[in-house]
Structure formats: structure tokens, C-alpha cells
C-alpha atoms as a PDB file:
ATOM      1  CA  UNK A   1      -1.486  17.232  16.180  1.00  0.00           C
ATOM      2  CA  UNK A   2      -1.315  17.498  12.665  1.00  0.00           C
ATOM      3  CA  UNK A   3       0.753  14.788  10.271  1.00  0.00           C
ATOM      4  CA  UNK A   4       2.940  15.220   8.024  1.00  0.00           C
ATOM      5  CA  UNK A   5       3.113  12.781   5.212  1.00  0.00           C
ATOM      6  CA  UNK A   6       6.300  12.781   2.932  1.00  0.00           C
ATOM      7  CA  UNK A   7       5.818  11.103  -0.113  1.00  0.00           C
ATOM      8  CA  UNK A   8       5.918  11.546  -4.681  1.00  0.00           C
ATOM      9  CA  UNK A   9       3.293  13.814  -5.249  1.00  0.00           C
ATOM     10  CA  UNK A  10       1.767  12.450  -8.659  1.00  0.00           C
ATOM     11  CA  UNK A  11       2.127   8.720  -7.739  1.00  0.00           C
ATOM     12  CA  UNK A  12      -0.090   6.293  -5.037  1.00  0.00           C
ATOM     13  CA  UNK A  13       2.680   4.020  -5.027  1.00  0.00           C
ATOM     14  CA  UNK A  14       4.060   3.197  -0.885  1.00  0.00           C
ATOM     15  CA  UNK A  15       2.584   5.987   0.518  1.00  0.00           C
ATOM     16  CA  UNK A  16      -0.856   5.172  -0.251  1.00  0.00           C
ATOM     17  CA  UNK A  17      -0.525   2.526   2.217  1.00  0.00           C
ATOM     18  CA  UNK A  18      -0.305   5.059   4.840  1.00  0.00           C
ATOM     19  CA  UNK A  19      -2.772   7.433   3.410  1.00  0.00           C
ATOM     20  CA  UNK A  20      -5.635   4.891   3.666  1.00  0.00           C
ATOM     21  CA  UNK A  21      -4.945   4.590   7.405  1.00  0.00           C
ATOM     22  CA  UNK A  22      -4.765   8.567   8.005  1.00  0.00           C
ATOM     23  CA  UNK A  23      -7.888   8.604   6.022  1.00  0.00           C
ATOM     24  CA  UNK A  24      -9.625   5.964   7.928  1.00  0.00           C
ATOM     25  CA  UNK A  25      -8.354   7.115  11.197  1.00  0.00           C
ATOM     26  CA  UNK A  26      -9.902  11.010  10.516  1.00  0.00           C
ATOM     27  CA  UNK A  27      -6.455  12.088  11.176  1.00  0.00           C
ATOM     28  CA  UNK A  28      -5.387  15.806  10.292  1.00  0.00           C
ATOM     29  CA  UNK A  29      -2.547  15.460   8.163  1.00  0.00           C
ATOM     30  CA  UNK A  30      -0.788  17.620   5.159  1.00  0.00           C
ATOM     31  CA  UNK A  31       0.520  15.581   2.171  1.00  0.00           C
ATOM     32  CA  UNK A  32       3.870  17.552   2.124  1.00  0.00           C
ATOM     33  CA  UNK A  33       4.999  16.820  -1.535  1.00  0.00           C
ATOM     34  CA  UNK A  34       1.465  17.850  -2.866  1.00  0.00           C
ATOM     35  CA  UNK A  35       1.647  21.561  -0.831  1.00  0.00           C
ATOM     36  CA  UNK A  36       3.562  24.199  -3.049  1.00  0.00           C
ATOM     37  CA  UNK A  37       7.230  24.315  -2.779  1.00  0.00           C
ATOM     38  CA  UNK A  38       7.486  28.110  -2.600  1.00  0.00           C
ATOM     39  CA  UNK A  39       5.815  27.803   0.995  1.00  0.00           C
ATOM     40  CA  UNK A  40       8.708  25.024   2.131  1.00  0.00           C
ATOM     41  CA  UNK A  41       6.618  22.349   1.107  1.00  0.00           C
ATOM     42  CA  UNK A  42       6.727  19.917  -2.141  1.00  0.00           C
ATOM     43  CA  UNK A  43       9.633  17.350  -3.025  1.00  0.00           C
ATOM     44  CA  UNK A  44      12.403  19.563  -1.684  1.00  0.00           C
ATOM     45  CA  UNK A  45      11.276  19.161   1.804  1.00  0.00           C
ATOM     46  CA  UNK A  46      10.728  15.607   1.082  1.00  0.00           C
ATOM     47  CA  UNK A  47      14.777  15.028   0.051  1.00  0.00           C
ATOM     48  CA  UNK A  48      15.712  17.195   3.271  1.00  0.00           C
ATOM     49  CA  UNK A  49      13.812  14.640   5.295  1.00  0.00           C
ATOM     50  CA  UNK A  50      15.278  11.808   3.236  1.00  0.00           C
ATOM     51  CA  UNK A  51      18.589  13.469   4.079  1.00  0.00           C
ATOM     52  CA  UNK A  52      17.791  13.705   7.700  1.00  0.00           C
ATOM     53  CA  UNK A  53      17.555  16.903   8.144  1.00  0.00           C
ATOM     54  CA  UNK A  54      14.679  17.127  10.705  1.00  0.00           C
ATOM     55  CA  UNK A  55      16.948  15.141  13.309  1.00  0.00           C
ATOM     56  CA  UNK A  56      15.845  11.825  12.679  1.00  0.00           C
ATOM     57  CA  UNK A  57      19.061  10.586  10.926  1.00  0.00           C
ATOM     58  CA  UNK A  58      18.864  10.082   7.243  1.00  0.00           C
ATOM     59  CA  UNK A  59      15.911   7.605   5.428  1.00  0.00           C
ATOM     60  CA  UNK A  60      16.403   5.204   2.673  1.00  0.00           C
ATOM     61  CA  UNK A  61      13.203   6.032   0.817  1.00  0.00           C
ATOM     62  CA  UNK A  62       9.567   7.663   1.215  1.00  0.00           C
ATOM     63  CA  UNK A  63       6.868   7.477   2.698  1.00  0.00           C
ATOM     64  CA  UNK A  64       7.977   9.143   5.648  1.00  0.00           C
ATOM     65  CA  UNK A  65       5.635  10.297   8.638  1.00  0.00           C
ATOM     66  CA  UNK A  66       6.269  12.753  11.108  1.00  0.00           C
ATOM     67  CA  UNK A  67       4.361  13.030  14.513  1.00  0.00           C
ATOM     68  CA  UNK A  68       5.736  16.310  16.322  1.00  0.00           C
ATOM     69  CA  UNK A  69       9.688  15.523  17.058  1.00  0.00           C
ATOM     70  CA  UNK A  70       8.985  12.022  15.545  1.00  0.00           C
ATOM     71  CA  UNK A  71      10.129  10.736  12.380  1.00  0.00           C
ATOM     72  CA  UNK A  72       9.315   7.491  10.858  1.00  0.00           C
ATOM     73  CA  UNK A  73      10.044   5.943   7.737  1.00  0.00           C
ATOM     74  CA  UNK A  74       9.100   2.604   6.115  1.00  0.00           C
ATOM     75  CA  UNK A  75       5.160   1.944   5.175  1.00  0.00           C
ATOM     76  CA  UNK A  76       5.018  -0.930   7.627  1.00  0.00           C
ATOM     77  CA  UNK A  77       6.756   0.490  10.318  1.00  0.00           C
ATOM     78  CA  UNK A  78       4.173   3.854  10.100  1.00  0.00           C
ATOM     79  CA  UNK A  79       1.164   2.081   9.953  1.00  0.00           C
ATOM     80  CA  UNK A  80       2.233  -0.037  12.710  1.00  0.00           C
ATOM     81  CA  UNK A  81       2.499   3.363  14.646  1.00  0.00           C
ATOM     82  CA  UNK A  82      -0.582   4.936  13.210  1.00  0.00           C
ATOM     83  CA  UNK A  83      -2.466   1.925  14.212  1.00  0.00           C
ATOM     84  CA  UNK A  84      -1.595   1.468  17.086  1.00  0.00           C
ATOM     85  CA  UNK A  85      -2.335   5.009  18.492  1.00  0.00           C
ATOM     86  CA  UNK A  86      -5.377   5.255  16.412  1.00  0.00           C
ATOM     87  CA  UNK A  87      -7.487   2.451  16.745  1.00  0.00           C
ATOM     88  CA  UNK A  88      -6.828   0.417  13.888  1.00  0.00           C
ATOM     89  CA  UNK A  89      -4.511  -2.335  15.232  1.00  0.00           C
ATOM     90  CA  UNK A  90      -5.000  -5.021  18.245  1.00  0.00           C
ATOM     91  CA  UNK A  91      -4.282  -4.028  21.777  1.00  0.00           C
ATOM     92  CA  UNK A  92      -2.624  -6.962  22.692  1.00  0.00           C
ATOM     93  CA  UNK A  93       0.794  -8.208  21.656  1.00  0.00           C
ATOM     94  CA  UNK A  94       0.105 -11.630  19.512  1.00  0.00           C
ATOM     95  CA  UNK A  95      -2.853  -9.104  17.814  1.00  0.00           C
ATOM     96  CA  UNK A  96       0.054  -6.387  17.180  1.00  0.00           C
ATOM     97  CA  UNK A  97       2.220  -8.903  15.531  1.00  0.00           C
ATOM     98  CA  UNK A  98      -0.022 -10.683  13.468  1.00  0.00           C
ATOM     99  CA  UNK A  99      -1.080  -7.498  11.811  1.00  0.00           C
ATOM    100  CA  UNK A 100       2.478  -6.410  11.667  1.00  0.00           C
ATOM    101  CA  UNK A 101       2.879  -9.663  10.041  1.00  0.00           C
ATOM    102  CA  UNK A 102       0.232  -9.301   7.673  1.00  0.00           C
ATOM    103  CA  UNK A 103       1.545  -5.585   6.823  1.00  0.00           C
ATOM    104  CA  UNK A 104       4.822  -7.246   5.928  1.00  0.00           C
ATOM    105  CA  UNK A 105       3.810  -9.739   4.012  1.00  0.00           C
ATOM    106  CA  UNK A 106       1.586  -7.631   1.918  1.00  0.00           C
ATOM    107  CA  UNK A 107       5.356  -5.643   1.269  1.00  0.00           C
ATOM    108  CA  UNK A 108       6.449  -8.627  -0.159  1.00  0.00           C
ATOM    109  CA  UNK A 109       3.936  -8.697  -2.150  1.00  0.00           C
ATOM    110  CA  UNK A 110       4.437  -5.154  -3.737  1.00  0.00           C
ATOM    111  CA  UNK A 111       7.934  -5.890  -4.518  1.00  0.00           C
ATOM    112  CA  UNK A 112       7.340  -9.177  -6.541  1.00  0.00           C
ATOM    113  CA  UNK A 113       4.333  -6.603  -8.374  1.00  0.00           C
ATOM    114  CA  UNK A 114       6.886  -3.871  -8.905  1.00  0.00           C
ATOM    115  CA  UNK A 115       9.889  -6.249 -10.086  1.00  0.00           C
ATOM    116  CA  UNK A 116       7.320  -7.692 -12.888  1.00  0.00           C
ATOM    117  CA  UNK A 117       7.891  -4.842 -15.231  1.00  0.00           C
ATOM    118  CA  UNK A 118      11.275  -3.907 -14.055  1.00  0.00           C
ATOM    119  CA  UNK A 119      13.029  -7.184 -13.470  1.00  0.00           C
ATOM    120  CA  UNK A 120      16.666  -6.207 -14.188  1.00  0.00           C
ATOM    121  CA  UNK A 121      17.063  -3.072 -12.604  1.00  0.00           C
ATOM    122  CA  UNK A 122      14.399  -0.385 -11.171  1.00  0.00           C
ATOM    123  CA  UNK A 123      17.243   2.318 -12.823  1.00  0.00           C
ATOM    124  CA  UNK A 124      16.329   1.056 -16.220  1.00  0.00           C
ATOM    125  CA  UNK A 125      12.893   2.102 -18.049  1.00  0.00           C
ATOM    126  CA  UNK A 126      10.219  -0.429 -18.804  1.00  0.00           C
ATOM    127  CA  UNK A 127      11.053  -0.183 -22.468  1.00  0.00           C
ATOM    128  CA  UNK A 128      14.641  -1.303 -21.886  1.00  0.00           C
ATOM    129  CA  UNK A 129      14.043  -4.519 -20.415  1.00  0.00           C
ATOM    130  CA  UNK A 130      10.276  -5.150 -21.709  1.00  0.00           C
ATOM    131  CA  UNK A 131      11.638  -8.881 -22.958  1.00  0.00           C
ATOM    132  CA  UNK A 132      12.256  -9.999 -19.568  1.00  0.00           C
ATOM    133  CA  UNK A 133       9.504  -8.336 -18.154  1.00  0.00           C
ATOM    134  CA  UNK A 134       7.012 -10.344 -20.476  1.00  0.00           C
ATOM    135  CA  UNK A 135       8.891 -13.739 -19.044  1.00  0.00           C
ATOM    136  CA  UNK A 136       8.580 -12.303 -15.140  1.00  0.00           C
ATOM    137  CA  UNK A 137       5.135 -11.411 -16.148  1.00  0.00           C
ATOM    138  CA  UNK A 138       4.106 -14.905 -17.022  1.00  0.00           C
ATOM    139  CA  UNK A 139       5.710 -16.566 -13.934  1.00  0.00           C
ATOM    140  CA  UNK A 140       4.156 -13.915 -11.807  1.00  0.00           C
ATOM    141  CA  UNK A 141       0.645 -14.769 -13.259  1.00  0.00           C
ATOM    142  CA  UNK A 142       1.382 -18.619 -13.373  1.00  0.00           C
ATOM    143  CA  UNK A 143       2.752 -18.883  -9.371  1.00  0.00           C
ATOM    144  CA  UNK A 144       3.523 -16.069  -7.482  1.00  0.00           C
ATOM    145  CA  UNK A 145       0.019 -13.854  -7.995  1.00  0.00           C
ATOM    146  CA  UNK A 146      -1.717 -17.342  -6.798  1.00  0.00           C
ATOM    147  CA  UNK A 147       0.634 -18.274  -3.876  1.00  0.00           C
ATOM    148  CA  UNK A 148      -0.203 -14.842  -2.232  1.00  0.00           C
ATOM    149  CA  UNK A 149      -4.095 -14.730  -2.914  1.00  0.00           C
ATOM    150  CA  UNK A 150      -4.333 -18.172  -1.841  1.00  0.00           C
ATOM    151  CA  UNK A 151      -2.332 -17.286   1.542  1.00  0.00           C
ATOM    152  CA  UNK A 152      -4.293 -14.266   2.135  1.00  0.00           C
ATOM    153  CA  UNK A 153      -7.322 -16.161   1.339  1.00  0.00           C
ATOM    154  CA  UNK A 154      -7.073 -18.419   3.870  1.00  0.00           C
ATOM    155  CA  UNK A 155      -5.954 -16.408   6.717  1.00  0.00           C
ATOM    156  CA  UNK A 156      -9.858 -14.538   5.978  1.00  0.00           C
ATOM    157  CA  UNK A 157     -10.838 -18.277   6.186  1.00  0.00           C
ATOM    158  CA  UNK A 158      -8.874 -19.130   9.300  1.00  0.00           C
ATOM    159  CA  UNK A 159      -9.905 -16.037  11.343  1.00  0.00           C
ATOM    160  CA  UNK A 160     -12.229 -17.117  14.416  1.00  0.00           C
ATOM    161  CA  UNK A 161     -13.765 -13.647  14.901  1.00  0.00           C
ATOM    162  CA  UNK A 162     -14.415 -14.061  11.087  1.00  0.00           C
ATOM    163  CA  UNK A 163     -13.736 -13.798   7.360  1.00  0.00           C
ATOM    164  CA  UNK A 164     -14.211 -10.235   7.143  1.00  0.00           C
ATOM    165  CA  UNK A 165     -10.670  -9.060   9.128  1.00  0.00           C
ATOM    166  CA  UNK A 166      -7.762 -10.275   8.370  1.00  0.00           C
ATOM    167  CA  UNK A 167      -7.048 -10.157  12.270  1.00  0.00           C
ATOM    168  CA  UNK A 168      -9.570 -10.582  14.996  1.00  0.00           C
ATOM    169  CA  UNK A 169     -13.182  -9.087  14.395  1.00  0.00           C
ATOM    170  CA  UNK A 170     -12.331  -5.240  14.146  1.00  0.00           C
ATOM    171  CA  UNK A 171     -10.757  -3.065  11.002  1.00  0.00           C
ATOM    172  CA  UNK A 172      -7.323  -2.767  10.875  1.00  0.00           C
ATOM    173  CA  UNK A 173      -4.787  -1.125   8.651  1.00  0.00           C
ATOM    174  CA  UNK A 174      -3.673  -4.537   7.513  1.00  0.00           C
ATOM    175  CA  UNK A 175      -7.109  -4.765   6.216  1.00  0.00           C
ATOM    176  CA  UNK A 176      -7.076  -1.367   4.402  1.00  0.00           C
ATOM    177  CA  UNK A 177      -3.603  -2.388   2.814  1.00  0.00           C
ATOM    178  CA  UNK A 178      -5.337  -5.618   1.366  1.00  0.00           C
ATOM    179  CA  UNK A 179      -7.990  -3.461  -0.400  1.00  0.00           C
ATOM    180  CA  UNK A 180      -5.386  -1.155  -1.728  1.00  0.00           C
ATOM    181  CA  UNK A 181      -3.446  -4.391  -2.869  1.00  0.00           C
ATOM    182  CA  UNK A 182      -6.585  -5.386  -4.276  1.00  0.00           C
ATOM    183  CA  UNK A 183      -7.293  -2.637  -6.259  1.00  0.00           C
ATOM    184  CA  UNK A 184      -3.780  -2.278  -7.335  1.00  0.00           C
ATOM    185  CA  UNK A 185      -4.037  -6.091  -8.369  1.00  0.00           C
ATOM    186  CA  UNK A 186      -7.054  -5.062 -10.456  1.00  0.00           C
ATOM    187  CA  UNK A 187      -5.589  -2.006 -12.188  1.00  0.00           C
ATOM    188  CA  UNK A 188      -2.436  -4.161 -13.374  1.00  0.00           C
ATOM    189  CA  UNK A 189      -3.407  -7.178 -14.290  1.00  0.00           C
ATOM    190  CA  UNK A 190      -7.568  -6.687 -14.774  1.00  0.00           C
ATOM    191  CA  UNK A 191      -7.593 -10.090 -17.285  1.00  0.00           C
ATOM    192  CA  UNK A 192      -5.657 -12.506 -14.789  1.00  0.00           C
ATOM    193  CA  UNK A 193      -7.960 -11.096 -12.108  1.00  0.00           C
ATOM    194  CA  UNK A 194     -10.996 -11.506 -13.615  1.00  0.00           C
ATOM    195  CA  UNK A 195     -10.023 -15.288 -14.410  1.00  0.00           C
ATOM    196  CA  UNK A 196      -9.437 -15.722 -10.402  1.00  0.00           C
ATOM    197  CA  UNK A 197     -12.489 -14.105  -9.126  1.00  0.00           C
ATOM    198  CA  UNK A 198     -14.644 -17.411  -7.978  1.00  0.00           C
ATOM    199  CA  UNK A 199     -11.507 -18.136  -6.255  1.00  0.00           C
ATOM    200  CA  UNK A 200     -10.945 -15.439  -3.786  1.00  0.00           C
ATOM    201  CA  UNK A 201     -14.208 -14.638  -2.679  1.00  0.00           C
ATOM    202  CA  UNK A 202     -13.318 -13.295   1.140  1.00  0.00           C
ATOM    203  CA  UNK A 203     -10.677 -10.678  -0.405  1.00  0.00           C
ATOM    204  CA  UNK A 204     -13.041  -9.769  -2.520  1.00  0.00           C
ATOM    205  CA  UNK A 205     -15.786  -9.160  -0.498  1.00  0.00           C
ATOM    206  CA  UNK A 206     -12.963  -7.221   2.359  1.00  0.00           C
ATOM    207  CA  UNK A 207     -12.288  -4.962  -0.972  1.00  0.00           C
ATOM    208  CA  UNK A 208     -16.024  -4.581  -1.387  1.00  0.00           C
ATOM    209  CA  UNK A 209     -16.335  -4.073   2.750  1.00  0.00           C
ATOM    210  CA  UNK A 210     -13.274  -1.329   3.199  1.00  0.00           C
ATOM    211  CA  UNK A 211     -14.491   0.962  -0.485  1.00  0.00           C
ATOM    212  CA  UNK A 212     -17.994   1.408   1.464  1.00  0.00           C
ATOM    213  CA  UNK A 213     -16.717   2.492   4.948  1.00  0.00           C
ATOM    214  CA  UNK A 214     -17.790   6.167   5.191  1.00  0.00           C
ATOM    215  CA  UNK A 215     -14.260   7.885   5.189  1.00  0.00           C
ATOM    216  CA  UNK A 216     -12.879   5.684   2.866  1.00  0.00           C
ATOM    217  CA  UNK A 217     -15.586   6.232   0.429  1.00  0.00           C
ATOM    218  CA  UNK A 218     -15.609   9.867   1.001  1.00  0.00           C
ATOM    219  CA  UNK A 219     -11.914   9.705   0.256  1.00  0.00           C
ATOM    220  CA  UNK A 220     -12.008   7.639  -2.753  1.00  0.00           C
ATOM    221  CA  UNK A 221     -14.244   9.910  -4.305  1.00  0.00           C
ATOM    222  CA  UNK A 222     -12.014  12.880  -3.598  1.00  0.00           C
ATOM    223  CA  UNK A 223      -9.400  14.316  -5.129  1.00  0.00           C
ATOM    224  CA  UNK A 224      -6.801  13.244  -2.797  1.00  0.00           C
ATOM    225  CA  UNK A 225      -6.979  10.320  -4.336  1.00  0.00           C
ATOM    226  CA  UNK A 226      -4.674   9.702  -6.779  1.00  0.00           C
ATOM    227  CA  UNK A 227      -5.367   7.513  -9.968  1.00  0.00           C
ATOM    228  CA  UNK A 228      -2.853   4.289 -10.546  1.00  0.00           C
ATOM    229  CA  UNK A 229      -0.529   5.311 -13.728  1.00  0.00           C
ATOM    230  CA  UNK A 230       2.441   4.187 -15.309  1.00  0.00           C
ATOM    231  CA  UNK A 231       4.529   5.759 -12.643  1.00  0.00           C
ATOM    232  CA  UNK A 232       3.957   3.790  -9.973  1.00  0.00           C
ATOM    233  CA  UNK A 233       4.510   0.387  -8.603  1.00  0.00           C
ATOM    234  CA  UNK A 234       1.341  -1.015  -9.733  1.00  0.00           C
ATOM    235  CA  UNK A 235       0.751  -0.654 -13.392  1.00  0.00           C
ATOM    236  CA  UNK A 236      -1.153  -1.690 -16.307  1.00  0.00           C
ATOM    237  CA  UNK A 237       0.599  -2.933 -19.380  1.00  0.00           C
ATOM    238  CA  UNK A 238      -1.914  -4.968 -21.279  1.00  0.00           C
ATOM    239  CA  UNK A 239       0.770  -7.347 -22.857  1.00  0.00           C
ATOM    240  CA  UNK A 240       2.114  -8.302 -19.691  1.00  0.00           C
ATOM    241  CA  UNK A 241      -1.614  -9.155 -18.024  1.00  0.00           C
ATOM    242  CA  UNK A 242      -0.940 -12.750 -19.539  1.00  0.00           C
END
């Protein structure tokens, strides 16, 4: 069966979330917005999906995923599905959930990243509200950026089947989504990073662990994958990397 993956063609933003695990998985799968238009492909079929138009009832926002007659939207909710039918989530219930756990909580994340450079309103450019995006930008660094890492940190810490998993002692996409919040993390605020390395050294090295797996690193060297830019939700604007 062969995915379809509805997402912004020209941003990594949610939907590289899902790509990772498609990826990963060695899933065949056709990034919809990315295909030309003229063949009933690109962002129009992406807004007839949004507006339910293949049967699933409308969708709030991309990504999107559709398996056959299924339709799923929300990144969490897809990978939970992906994984689960593709290896890369636990068998077993309390494995499920913690995973699903960790994939929401990494969501969380994202939207505290996002809302630093658009605090007031996501309908407003950076440039209109770039005063209280330096202020968001400084609590961000001073409590928030640390209160995750230092979560995530210790769940590595905490796992019996160890540090390298977020979850139990195989890959899952929870652990793909950390190196993609990772690297995200790194693109947008490189100087506060760099000042925290010595303290997260087990999300670190699962960054350093998921980049070398063979179909990831095939992938990141491709040209499917797309470069962070000031489009998306993570993004680099050196005044607010306090």
C-alpha cells in the first residue's frame, strides 16, 4: 500500500514528524503537496483533504496521512498509527502509551518553540510583534528550553532497557521525533544550545544514534529532505538565540 502524506511543500515544519517514521519504516509513500498540481497533486489536494473531501470529515490542519479508505490527521495521532503497524512502537499497552506520551509531550514542546517568535498571534508576521518575541525569547531560553531537556533527559536516564530509547530497548518514533526536536533545537537557537551541551548528554548522543541509522542517513542526505527556514516552526533569528 502506498501512503499518502499531506503536508506544505517547502516547509519541514509538523509533517516532518511523520516523514522520519515513513522513512525509517521503508514505507512507500508520495509526499502529495511536493507532486505537481496539474496531475491532482500539490496544495490543492491538500485543502480538499483539509476540507474533507476524501470522506473522512473535515481536518483542522496538516499533516494528514492516508492509508487506503483511512484518513488521519494530527502528527501524534499518525505516528501512533504508523508505529504501531510498522514496528516502531511497543506491543503492549503501558509501552503504547508511554510513547504516545512521549509523542505528546514533544507537541508541547513545538508549540512553546513556535509561539517564541510569534507570541501574539501566528496571523501576524515576525516583524510585527518582534518586541515581544525578544521578551518570549528570553523566558523560553531562561525556563522553558531547560524544563523540557531536563525532562527528556531523565526519562533516557530512567529507562531500564537503557539510555539510548526513550521507551524500552528498541527504536521508536518517539525517538525519531526527539532527534528531529533536536535538530530543530539546534537550527533555532545554535548559541543557547551550545551553552547546554555537557548537560544533556543522552539526547545528544540519541540525536547522534537516530542521524547514523541507515535509512535515516540515506534520507538526510537526500533531497527529500527539506532544510529548516524562516517558514517554519523552528527558526533561526540570531537576536532572539539569547
Amino acid at each position: 500500500m502506498r501512503y499518502e502524506l499531506y503536508y506544505w511543500p517547502s516547509i519541514p515544519g509538523r509533517g516532518e514528524f511523520v516523514r522520519l517514521a515513513l522513512e525509517q519504516a521503508g514505507l512507500d509513500y508520495v509526499d502529495v503537496c511536493r507532486e505537481p498540481a496539474t496531475q491532482g497533486y500539490g496544495v490543492p489536494a491538500m485543502m480538499r483533504a483539509l476540507a474533507g473531501e476524501m470522506g473522512s470529515g473535515p481536518a483542522f490542519a496538516p499533516p494528514i496521512l492516508r492509508s487506503g479508505s483511512l484518513v488521519i490527521a494530527q502528527t501524534a495521532n499518525i505516528l501512533l498509527y504508523v508505529g504501531e503497524r510498522h514496528g516502531l512502537g511497543p506491543k503492549n499497552d503501558a509501552g503504547r502509551y508511554r510513547v504516545h506520551q512521549m509523542q505528546l509531550t514533544i507537541a508541547d514542546f513545538v508549540k512553546e518553540v513556535h509561539d517564541v517568535h510569534h507570541p501574539l498571534s501566528a496571523n501576524l508576521y515576525y516583524e510585527d510583534q518582534r518586541n515581544e518575541a525578544l521578551r518570549a525569547a528570553r523566558e523560553f531560553v531562561r525556563a522553558r528550553l531547560p524544563k523540557y531537556l531536563d525532562h527528556f533527559e531523565a526519562v533516557l536516564e530512567s529507562n531500564e532497557r537503557g539510555p539510548r530509547n526513550l521507551v524500552g530497548g528498541r527504536l521508536s518514533y518517539a525517538d525519531l521525533s526527539a532527534f528531529q526536536m533536536m535538530e530543530g533545537l539546534n537550527y533555532a537557537f545554535p548559541r543557547a544550545m551550545a551553552r547546554r551541551r555537557r548537560k544533556y548528554p543522552l539526547l545528544l548522543a540519541l540525536r547522534d544514534y537516530v542521524a547514523k541509522l541507515p535509512r535515516i542517513a540515506e534520507y538526510l542526505a537526500s533531497d527529500r529532505r527539506l532544510p529548516f527556514n524562516e517558514a517554519g516552526i523552528f527558526r533561526h533569528y540570531p537576536e532572539l538565540d539569547t
